[in-house]
PDB file of N, CA and C in Angstrom:
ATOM      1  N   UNK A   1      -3.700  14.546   1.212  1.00  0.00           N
ATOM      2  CA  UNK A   1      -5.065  13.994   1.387  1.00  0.00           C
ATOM      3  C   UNK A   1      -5.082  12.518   0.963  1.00  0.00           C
ATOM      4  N   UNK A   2      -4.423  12.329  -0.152  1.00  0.00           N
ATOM      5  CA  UNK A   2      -4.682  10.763  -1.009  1.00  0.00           C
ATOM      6  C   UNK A   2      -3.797   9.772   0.169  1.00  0.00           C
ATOM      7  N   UNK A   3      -3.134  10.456   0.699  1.00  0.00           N
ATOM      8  CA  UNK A   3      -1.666  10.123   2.001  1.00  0.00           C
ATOM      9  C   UNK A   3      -2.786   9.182   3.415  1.00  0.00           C
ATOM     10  N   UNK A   4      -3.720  10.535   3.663  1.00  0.00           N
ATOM     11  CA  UNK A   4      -4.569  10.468   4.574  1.00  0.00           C
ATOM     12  C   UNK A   4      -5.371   9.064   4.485  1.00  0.00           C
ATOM     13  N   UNK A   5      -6.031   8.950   3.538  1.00  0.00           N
ATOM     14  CA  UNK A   5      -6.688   7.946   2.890  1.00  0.00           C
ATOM     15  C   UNK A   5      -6.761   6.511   2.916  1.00  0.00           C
ATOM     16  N   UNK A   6      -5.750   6.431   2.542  1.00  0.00           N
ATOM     17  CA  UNK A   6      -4.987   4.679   2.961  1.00  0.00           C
ATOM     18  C   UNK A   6      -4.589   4.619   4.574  1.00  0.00           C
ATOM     19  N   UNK A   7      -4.939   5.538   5.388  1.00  0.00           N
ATOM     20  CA  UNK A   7      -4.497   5.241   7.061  1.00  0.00           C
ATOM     21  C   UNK A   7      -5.629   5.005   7.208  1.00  0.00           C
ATOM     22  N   UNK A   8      -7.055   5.755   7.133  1.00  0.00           N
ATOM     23  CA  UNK A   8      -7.672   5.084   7.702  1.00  0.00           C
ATOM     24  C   UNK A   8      -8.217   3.612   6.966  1.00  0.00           C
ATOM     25  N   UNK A   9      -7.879   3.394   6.136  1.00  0.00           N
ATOM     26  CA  UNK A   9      -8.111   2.110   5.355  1.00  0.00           C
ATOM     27  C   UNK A   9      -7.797   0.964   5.860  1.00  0.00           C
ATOM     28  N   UNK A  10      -6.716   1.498   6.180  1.00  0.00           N
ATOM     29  CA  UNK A  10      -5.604   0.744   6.219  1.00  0.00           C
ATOM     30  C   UNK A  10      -5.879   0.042   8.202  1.00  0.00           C
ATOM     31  N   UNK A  11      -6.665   0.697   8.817  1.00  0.00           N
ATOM     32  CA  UNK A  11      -7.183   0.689   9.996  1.00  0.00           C
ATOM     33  C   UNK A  11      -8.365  -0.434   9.746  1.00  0.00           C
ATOM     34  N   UNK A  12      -9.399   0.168   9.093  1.00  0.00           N
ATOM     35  CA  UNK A  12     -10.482  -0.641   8.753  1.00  0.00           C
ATOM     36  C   UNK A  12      -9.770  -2.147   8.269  1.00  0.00           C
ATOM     37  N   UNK A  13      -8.831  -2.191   7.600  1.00  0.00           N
ATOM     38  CA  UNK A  13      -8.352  -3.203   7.145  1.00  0.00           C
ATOM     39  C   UNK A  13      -7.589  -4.102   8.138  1.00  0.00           C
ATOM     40  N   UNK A  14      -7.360  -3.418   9.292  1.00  0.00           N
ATOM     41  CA  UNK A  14      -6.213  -4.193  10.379  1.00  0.00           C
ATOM     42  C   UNK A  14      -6.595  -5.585  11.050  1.00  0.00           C
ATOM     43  N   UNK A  15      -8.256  -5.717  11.083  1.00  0.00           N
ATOM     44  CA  UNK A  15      -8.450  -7.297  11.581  1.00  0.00           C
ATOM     45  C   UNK A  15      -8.054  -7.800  10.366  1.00  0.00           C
ATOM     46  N   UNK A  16      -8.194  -7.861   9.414  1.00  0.00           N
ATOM     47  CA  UNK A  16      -7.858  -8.626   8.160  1.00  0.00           C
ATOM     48  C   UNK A  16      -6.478  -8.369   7.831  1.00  0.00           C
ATOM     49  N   UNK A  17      -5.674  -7.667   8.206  1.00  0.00           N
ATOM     50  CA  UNK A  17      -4.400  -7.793   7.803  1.00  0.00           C
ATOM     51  C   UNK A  17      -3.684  -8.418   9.150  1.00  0.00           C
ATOM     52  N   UNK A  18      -3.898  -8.901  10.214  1.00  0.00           N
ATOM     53  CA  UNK A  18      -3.451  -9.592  11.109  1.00  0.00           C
ATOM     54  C   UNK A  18      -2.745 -10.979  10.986  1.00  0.00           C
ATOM     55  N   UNK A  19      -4.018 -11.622  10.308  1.00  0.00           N
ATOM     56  CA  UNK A  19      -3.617 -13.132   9.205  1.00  0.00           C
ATOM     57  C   UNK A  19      -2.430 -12.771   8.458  1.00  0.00           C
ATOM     58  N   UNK A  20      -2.101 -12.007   7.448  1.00  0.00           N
ATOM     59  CA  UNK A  20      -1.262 -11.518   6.743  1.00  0.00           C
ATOM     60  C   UNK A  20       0.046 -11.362   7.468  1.00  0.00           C
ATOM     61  N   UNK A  21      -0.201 -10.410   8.797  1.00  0.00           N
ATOM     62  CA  UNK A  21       1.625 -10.229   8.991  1.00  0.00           C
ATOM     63  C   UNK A  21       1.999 -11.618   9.386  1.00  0.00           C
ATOM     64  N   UNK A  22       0.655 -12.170  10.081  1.00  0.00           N
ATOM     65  CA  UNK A  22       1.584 -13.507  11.006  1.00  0.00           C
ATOM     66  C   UNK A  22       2.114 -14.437   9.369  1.00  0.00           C
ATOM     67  N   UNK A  23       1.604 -14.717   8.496  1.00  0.00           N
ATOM     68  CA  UNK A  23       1.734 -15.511   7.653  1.00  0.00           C
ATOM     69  C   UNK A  23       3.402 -14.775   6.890  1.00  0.00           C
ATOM     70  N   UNK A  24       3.653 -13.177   6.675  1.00  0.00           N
ATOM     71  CA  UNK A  24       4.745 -12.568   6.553  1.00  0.00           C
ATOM     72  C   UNK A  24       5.785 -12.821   7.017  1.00  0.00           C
ATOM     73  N   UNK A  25       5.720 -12.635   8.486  1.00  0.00           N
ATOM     74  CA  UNK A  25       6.386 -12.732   9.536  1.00  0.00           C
ATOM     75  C   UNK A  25       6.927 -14.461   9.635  1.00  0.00           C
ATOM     76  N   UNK A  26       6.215 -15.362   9.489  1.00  0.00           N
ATOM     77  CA  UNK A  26       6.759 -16.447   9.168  1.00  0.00           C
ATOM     78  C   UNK A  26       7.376 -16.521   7.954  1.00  0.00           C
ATOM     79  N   UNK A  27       6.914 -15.982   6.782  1.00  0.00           N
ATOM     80  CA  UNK A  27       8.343 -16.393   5.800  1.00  0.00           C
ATOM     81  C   UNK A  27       9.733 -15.505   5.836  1.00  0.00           C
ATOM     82  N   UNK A  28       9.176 -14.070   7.326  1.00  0.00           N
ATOM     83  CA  UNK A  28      10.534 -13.648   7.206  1.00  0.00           C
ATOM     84  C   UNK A  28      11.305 -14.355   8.084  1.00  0.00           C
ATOM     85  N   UNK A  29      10.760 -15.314   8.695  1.00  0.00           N
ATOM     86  CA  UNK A  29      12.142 -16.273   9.709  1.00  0.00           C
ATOM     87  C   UNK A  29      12.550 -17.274   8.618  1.00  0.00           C
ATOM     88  N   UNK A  30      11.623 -17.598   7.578  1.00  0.00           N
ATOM     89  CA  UNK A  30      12.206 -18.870   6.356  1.00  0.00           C
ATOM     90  C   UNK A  30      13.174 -17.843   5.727  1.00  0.00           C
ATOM     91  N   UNK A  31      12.899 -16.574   5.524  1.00  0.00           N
ATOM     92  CA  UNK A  31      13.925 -16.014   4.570  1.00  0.00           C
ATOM     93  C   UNK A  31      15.263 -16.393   5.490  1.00  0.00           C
ATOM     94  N   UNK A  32      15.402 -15.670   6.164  1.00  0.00           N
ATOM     95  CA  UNK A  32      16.131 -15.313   7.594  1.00  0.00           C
ATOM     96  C   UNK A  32      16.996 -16.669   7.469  1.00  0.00           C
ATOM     97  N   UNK A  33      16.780 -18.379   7.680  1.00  0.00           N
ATOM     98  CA  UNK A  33      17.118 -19.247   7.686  1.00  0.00           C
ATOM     99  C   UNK A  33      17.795 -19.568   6.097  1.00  0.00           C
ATOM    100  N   UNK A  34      17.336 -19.679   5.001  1.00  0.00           N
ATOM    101  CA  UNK A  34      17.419 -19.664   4.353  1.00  0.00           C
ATOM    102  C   UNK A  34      18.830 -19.553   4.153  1.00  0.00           C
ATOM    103  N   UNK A  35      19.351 -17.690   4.055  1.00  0.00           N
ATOM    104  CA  UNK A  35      20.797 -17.307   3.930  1.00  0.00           C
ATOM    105  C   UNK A  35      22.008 -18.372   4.925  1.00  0.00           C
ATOM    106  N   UNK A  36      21.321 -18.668   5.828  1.00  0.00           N
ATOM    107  CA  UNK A  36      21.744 -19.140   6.808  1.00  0.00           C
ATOM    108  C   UNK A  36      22.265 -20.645   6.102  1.00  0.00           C
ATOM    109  N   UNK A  37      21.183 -21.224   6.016  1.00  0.00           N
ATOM    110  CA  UNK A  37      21.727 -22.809   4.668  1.00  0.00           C
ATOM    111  C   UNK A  37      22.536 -22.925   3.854  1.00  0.00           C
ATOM    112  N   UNK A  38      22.227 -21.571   3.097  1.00  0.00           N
ATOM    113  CA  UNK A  38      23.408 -21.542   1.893  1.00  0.00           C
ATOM    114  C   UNK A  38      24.693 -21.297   2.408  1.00  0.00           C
ATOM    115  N   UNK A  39      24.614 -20.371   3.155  1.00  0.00           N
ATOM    116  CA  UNK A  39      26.266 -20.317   4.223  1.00  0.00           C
ATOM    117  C   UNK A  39      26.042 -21.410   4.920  1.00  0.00           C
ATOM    118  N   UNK A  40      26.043 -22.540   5.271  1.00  0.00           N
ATOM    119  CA  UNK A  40      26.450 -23.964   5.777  1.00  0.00           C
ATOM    120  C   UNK A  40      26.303 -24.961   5.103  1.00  0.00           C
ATOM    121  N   UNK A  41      26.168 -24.253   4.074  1.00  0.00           N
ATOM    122  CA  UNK A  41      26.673 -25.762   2.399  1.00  0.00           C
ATOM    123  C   UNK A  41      27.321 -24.753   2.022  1.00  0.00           C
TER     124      UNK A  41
END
C-alpha cells in the first residue's frame, strides 16, 4: 500500500518533475564527460 502511494504522487508530481530530469539528465552528460577528461590528462 505505502508502495502504491508514491505512484500516484509521484504522477501528480510529473509536470514538476520534468524541470528536474532535464536539469539531471544534463549533469548526466557532464558526469559522462567528465571521466572522459580525466582519461585525456
Amino acid at each position: 500500500d505505502d508502495v502504491s502511494d508514491p505512484d500516484p504522487l509521484a504522477f501528480a508530481g510529473a509536470p514538476s518533475h520534468p524541470p528536474v530530469d532535464v536539469a539531471q539528465s544534463s549533469q548526466g552528460v557532464t558526469v559522462a564527460e567528465d571521466p572522459g577528461s580525466e582519461n585525456a590528462s
